[in-house]
Protein backbone atom coordinates (compact mmCIF):
# COMPACT_ATOMS: atom_id res chain seq x y z
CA UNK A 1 0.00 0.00 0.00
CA UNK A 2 1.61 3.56 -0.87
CA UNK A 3 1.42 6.38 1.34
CA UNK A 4 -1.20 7.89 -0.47
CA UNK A 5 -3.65 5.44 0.40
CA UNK A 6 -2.42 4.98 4.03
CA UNK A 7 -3.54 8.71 4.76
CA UNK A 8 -6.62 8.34 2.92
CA UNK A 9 -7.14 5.35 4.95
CA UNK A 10 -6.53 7.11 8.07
CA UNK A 11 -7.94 10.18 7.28
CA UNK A 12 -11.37 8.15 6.56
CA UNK A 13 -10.85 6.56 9.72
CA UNK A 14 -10.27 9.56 11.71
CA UNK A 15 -13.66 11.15 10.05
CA UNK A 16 -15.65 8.22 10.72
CA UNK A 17 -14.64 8.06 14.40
CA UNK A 18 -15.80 11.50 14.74
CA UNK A 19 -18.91 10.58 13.39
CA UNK A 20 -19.09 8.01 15.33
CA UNK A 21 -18.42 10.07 18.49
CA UNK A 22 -21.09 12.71 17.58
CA UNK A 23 -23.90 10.09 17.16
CA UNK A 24 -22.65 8.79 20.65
CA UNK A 25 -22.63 11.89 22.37
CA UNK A 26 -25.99 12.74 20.93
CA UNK A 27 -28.52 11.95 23.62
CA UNK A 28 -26.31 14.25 26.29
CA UNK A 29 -26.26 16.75 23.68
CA UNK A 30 -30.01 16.93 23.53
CA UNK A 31 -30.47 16.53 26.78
CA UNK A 32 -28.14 20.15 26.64
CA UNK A 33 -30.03 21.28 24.33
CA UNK A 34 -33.13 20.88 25.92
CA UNK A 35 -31.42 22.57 29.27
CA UNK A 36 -30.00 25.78 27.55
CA UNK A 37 -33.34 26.24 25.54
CA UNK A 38 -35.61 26.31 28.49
CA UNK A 39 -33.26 28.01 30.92
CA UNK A 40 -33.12 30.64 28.06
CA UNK A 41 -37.37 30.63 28.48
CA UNK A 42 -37.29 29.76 24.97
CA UNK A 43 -40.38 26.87 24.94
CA UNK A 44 -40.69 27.67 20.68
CA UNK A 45 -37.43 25.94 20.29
CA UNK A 46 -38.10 22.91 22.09
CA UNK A 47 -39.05 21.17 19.17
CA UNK A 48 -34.85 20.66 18.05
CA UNK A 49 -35.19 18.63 20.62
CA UNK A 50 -38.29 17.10 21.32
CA UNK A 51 -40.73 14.94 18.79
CA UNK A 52 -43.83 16.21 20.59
CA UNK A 53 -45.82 13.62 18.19
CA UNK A 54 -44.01 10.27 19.12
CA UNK A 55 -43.78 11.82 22.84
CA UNK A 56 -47.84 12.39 22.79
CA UNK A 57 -47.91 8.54 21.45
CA UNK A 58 -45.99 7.40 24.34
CA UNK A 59 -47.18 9.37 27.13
CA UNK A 60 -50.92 8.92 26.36
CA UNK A 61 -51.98 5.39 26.45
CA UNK A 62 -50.33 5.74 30.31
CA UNK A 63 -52.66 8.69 31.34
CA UNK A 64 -55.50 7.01 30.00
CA UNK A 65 -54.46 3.97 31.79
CA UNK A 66 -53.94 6.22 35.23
CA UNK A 67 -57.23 7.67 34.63
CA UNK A 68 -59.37 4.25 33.83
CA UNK A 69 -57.49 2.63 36.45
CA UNK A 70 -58.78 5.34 38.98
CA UNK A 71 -62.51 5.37 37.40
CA UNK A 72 -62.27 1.14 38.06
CA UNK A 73 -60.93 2.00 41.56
CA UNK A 74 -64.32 4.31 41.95
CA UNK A 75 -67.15 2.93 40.01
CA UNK A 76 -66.00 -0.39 40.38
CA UNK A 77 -66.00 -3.18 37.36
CA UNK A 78 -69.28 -3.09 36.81
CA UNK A 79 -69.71 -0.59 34.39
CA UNK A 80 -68.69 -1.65 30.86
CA UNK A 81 -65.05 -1.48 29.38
CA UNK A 82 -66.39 1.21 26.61
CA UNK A 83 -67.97 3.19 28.64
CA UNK A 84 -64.97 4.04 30.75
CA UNK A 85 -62.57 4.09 27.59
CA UNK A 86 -64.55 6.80 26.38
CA UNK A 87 -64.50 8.94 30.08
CA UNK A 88 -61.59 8.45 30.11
CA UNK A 89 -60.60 9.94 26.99
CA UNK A 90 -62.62 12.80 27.18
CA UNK A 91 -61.04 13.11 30.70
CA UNK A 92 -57.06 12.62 29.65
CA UNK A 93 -57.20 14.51 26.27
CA UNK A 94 -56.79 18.20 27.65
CA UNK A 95 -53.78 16.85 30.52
CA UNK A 96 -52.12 14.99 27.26
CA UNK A 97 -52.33 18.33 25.14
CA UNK A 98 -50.64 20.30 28.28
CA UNK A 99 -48.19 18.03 29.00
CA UNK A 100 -46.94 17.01 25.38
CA UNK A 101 -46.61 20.86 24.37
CA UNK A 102 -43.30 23.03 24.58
CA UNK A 103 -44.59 25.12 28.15
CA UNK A 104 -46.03 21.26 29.60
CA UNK A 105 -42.70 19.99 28.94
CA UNK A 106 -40.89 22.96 30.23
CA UNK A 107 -42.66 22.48 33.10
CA UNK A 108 -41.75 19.12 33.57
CA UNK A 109 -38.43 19.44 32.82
CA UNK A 110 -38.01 22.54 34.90
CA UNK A 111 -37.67 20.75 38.72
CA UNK A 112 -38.44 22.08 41.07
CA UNK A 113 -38.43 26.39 40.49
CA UNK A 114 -41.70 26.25 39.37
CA UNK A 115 -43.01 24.91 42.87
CA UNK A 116 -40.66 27.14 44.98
CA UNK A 117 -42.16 30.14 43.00
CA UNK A 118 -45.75 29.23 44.31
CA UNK A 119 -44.06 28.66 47.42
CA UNK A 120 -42.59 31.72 47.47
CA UNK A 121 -39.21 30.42 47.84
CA UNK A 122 -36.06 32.34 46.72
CA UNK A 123 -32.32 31.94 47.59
CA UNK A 124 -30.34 34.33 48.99
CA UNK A 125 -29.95 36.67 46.15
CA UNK A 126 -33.97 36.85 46.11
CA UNK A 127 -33.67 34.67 43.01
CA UNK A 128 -35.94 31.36 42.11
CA UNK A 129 -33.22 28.41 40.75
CA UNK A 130 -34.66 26.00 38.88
CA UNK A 131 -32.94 22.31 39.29
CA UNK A 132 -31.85 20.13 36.51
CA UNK A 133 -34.57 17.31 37.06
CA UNK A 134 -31.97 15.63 34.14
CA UNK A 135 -28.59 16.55 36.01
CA UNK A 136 -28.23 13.08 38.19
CA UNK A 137 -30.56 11.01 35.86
CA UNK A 138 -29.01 6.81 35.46
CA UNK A 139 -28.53 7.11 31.95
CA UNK A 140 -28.04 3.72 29.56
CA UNK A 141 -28.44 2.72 25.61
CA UNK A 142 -31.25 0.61 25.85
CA UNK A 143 -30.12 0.07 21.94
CA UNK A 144 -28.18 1.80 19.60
CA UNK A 145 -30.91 3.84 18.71
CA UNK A 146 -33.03 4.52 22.45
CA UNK A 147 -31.36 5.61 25.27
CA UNK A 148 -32.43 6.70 28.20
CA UNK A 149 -32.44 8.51 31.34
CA UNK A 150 -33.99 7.22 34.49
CA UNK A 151 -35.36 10.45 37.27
CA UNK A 152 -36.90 9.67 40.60
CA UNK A 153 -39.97 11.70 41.27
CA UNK A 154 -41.05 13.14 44.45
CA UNK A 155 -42.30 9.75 45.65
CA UNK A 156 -38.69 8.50 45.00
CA UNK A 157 -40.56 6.31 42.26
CA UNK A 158 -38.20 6.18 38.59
CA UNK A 159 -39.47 8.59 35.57
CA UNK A 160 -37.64 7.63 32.21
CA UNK A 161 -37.29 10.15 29.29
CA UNK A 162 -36.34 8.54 26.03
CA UNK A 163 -34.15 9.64 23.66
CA UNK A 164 -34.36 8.61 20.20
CA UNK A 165 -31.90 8.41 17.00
CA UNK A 166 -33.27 9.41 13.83
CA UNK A 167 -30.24 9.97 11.49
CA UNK A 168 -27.33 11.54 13.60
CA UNK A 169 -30.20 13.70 15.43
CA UNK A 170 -31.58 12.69 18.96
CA UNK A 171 -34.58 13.79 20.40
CA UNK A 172 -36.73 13.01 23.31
CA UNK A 173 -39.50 11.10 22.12
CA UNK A 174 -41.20 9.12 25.56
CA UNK A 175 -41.76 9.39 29.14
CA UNK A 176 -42.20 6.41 30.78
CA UNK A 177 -44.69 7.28 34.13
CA UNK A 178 -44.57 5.45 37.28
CA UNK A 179 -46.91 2.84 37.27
């Protein structure tokens, strides 16, 4: 082999191990991404980094499970399966549009700063902090293409965001709920 071809072997290389860096370092890159934009109170711009369409397709079959699981808990098993599907759509349709939009997932993703301003909470320089809900999440690649990163909740119970690859991008794309 010449010399020629040994640097354009190893200048391929070189590129593709970039490339194959970036694609790894994707999901914390989002997860960034997702930080700076709503510390910057700029909801508009969530969507570089959120599919708001798979994430509304993941988060609500579980709502409308939470909900017609607390109807059953109520009413009792009596009443019919369709009657309580369709309750319980009617009831979970307006939380799923708040929660899957840029301001509902702000809010999520915002920890804590949004209580401590009800609360009236500030720290010492009169200021309210939000915490990074995402900062000490158990992250893992569930697959080369879904990763994810694992939250407790207030009840100390795990909250998993998914990240998903599509091309070199990754966005967060599903929420799994405690059950």
């Amino acid at each position: 082999m010449n010399r020629k071809a040994k640097w354009l072997l190893a200048s391929l290389a070189v590129v593709l191990l970039a490339l194959l860096a970036f694609v790894a370092a994707g999901p914390w890159l989002a997860m960034n991404g997702i930080r700076n934009v709503i510390a910057a109170g700029e909801y508009g711009e969530l969507w570089r980094f959120v599919d708001f369409e798979r994430l509304r397709e993941s988060v609500a079959p579980q709502i409308q499970a939470k909900i017609a699981g607390g109807i059953v808990d109520r009413v009792g098993r009596g009443q019919t399966a369709e009657a309580i599907g369709g309750v319980t759509a009617l009831i979970a349709e307006p939380a799923i549009d708040a929660m899957v939009s840029p301001t509902g997932v702000a809010t999520l993703l915002h920890g804590t700063a949004l209580a401590r301003r009800v609360a009236g909470k500030k720290d010492a320089d009169g200021k309210v902090r939000a915490t990074d809900p995402l900062k000490d999440a158990r992250t893992a690649y569930e697959s080369p293409s879904l990763f994810t990163a694992t939250v407790q909740n207030a009840e100390g119970r795990p909250v998993v965001f998914e990240f998903s690859r599509s091309g070199l991008a990754w966005k967060l794309t599903g929420i799994r709920l405690p059950e």
